[in-house]
N, C-alpha and C. Protein backbone atom coordinates (compact mmCIF):
# COMPACT_ATOMS: atom_id res chain seq x y z
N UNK A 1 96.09 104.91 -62.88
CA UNK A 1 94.93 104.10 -63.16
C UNK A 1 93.83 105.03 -63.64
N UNK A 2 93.44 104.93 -64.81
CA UNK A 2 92.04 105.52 -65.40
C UNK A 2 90.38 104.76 -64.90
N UNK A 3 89.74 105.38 -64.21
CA UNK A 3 88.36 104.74 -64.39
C UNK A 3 87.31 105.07 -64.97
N UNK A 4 86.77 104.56 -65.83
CA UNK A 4 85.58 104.74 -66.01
C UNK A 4 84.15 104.94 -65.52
N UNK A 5 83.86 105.85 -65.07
CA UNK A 5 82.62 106.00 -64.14
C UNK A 5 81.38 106.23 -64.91
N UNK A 6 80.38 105.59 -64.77
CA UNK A 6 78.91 105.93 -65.22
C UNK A 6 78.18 105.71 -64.16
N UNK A 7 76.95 106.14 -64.47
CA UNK A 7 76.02 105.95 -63.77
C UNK A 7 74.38 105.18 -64.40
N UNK A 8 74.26 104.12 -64.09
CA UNK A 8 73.21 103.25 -64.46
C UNK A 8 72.20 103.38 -63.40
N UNK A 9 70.43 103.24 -64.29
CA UNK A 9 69.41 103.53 -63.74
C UNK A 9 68.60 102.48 -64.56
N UNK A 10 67.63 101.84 -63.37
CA UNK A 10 66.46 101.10 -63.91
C UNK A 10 65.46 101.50 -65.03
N UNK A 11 65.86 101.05 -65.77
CA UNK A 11 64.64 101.29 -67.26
C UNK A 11 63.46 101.61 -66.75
N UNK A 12 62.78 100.86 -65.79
CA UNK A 12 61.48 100.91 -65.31
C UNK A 12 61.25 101.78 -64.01
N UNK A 13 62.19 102.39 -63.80
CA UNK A 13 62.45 102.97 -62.68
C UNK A 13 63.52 103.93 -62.57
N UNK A 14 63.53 104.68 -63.42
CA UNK A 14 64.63 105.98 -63.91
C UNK A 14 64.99 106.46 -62.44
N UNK A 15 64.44 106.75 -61.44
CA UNK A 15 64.92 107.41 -60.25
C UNK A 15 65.81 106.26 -59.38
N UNK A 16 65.78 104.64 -60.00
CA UNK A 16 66.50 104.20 -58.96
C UNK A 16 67.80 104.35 -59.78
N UNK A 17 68.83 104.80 -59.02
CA UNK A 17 70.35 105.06 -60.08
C UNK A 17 71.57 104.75 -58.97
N UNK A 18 72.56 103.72 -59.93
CA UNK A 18 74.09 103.76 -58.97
C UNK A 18 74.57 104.09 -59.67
N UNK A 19 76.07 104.38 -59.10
CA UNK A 19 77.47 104.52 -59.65
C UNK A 19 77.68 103.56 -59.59
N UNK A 20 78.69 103.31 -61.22
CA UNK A 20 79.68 102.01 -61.22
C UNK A 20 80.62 102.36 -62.21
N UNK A 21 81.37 101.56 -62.37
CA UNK A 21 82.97 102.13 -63.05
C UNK A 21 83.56 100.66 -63.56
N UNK A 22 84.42 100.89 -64.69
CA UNK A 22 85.79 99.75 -65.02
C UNK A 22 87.11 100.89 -64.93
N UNK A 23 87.69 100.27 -63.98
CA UNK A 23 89.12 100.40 -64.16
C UNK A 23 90.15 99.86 -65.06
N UNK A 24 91.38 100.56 -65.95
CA UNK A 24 92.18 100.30 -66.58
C UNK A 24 93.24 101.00 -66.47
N UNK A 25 94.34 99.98 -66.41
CA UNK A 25 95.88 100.47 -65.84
C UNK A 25 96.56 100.77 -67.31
N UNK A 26 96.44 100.62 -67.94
CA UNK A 26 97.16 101.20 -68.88
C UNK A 26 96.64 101.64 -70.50
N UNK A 27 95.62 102.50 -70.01
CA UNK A 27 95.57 103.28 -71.12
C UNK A 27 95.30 104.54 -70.61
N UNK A 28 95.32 105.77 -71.40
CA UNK A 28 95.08 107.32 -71.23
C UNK A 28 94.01 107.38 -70.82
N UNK A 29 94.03 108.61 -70.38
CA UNK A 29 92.77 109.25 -70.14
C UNK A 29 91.46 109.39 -71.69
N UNK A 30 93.03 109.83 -72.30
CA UNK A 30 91.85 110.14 -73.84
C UNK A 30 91.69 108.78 -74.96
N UNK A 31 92.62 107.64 -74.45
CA UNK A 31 92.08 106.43 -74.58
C UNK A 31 90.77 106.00 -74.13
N UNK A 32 90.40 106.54 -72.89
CA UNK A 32 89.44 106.07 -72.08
C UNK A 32 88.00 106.96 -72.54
N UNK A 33 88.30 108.27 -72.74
CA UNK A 33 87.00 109.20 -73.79
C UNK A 33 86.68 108.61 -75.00
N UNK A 34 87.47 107.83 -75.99
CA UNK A 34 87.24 107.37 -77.19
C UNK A 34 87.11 105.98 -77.02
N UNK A 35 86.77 105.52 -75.82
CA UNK A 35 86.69 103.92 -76.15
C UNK A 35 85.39 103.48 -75.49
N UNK A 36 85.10 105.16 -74.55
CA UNK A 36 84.06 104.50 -73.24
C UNK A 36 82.67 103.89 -74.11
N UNK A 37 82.64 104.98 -75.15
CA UNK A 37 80.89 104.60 -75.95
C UNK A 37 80.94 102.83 -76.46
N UNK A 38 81.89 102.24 -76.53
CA UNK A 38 81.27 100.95 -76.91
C UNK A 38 81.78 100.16 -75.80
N UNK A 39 82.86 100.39 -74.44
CA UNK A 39 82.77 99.97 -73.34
C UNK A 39 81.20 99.72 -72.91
N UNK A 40 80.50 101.03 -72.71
CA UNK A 40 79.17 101.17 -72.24
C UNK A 40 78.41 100.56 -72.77
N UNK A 41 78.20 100.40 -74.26
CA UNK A 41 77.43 99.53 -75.11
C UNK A 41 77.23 98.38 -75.09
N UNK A 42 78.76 97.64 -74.32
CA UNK A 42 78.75 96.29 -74.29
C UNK A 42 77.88 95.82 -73.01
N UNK A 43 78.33 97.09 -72.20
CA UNK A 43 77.80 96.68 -70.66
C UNK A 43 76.28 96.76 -70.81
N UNK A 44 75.57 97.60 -71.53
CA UNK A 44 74.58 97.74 -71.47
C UNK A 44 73.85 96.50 -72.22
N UNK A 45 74.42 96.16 -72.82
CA UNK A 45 73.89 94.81 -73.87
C UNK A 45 73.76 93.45 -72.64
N UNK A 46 74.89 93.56 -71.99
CA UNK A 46 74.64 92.13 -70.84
C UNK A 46 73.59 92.96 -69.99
N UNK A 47 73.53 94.20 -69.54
CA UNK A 47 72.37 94.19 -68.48
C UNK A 47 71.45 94.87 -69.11
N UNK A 48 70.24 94.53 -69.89
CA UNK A 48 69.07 95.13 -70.70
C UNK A 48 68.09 95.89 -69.50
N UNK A 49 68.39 95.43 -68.56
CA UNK A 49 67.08 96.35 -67.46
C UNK A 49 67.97 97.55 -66.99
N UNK A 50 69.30 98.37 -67.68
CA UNK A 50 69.40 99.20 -67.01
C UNK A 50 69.82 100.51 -67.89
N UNK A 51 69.72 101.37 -68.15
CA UNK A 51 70.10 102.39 -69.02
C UNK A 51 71.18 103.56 -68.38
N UNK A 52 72.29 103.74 -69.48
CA UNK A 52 73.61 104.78 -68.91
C UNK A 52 72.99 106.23 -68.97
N UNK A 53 72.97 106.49 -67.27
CA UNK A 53 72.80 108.45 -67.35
C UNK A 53 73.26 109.09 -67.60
N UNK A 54 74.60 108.58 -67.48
CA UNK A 54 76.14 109.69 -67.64
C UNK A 54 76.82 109.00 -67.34
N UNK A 55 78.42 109.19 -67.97
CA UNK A 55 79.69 108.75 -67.92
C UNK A 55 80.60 109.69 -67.72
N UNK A 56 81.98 109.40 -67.20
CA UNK A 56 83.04 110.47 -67.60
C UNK A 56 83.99 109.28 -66.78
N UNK A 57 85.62 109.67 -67.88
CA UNK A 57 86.88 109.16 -67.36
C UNK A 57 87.38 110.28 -66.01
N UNK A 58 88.25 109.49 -65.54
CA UNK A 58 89.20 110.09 -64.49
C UNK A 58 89.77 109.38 -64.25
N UNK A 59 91.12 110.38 -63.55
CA UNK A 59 92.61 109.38 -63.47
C UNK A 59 92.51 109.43 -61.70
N UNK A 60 92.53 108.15 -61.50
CA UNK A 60 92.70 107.64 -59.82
C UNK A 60 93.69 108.06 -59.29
N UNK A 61 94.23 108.83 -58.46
CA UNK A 61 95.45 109.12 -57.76
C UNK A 61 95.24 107.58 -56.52
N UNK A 62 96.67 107.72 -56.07
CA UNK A 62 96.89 106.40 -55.23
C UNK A 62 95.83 106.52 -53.54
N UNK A 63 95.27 105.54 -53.46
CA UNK A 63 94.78 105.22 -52.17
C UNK A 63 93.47 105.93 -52.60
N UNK A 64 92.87 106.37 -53.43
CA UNK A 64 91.93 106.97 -54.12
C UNK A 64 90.98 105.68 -54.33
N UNK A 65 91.17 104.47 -54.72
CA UNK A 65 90.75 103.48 -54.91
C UNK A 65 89.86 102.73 -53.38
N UNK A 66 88.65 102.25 -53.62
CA UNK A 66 87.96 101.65 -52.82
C UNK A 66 88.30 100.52 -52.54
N UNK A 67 88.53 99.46 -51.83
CA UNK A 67 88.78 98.44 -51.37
C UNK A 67 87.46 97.64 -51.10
């Protein structure tokens, strides 16, 4: 499993910041580097109050996953 991890912060409030991620089971890792910029784009388009700090892929090893 590849996830996508970024980190989003309040436009109006740059210091408030979470982690959040999309998971995908079947594509690469370097699927997941060349696809994240308009993944993010889209996400950022539904939520306008929040701006991406940083991103990066990684591959989930098992039980690695949050419940």
């Amino acid at each position: 499993m590849i996830e996508l991890l970024f980190v989003t912060c309040l436009a109006t409030a740059p210091d408030q910041c979470q982690e959040r991620s999309l998971l995908y089971t079947d594509i690469s890792p370097m699927t997941c580097m060349i696809g994240a910029q308009p993944e993010l784009a889209k996400w950022t388009a539904a939520h306008p109050a929040f701006e991406i700090a940083g991103w990066r892929c990684r591959t989930l090893k098992p039980g690695e996953l949050d419940i």
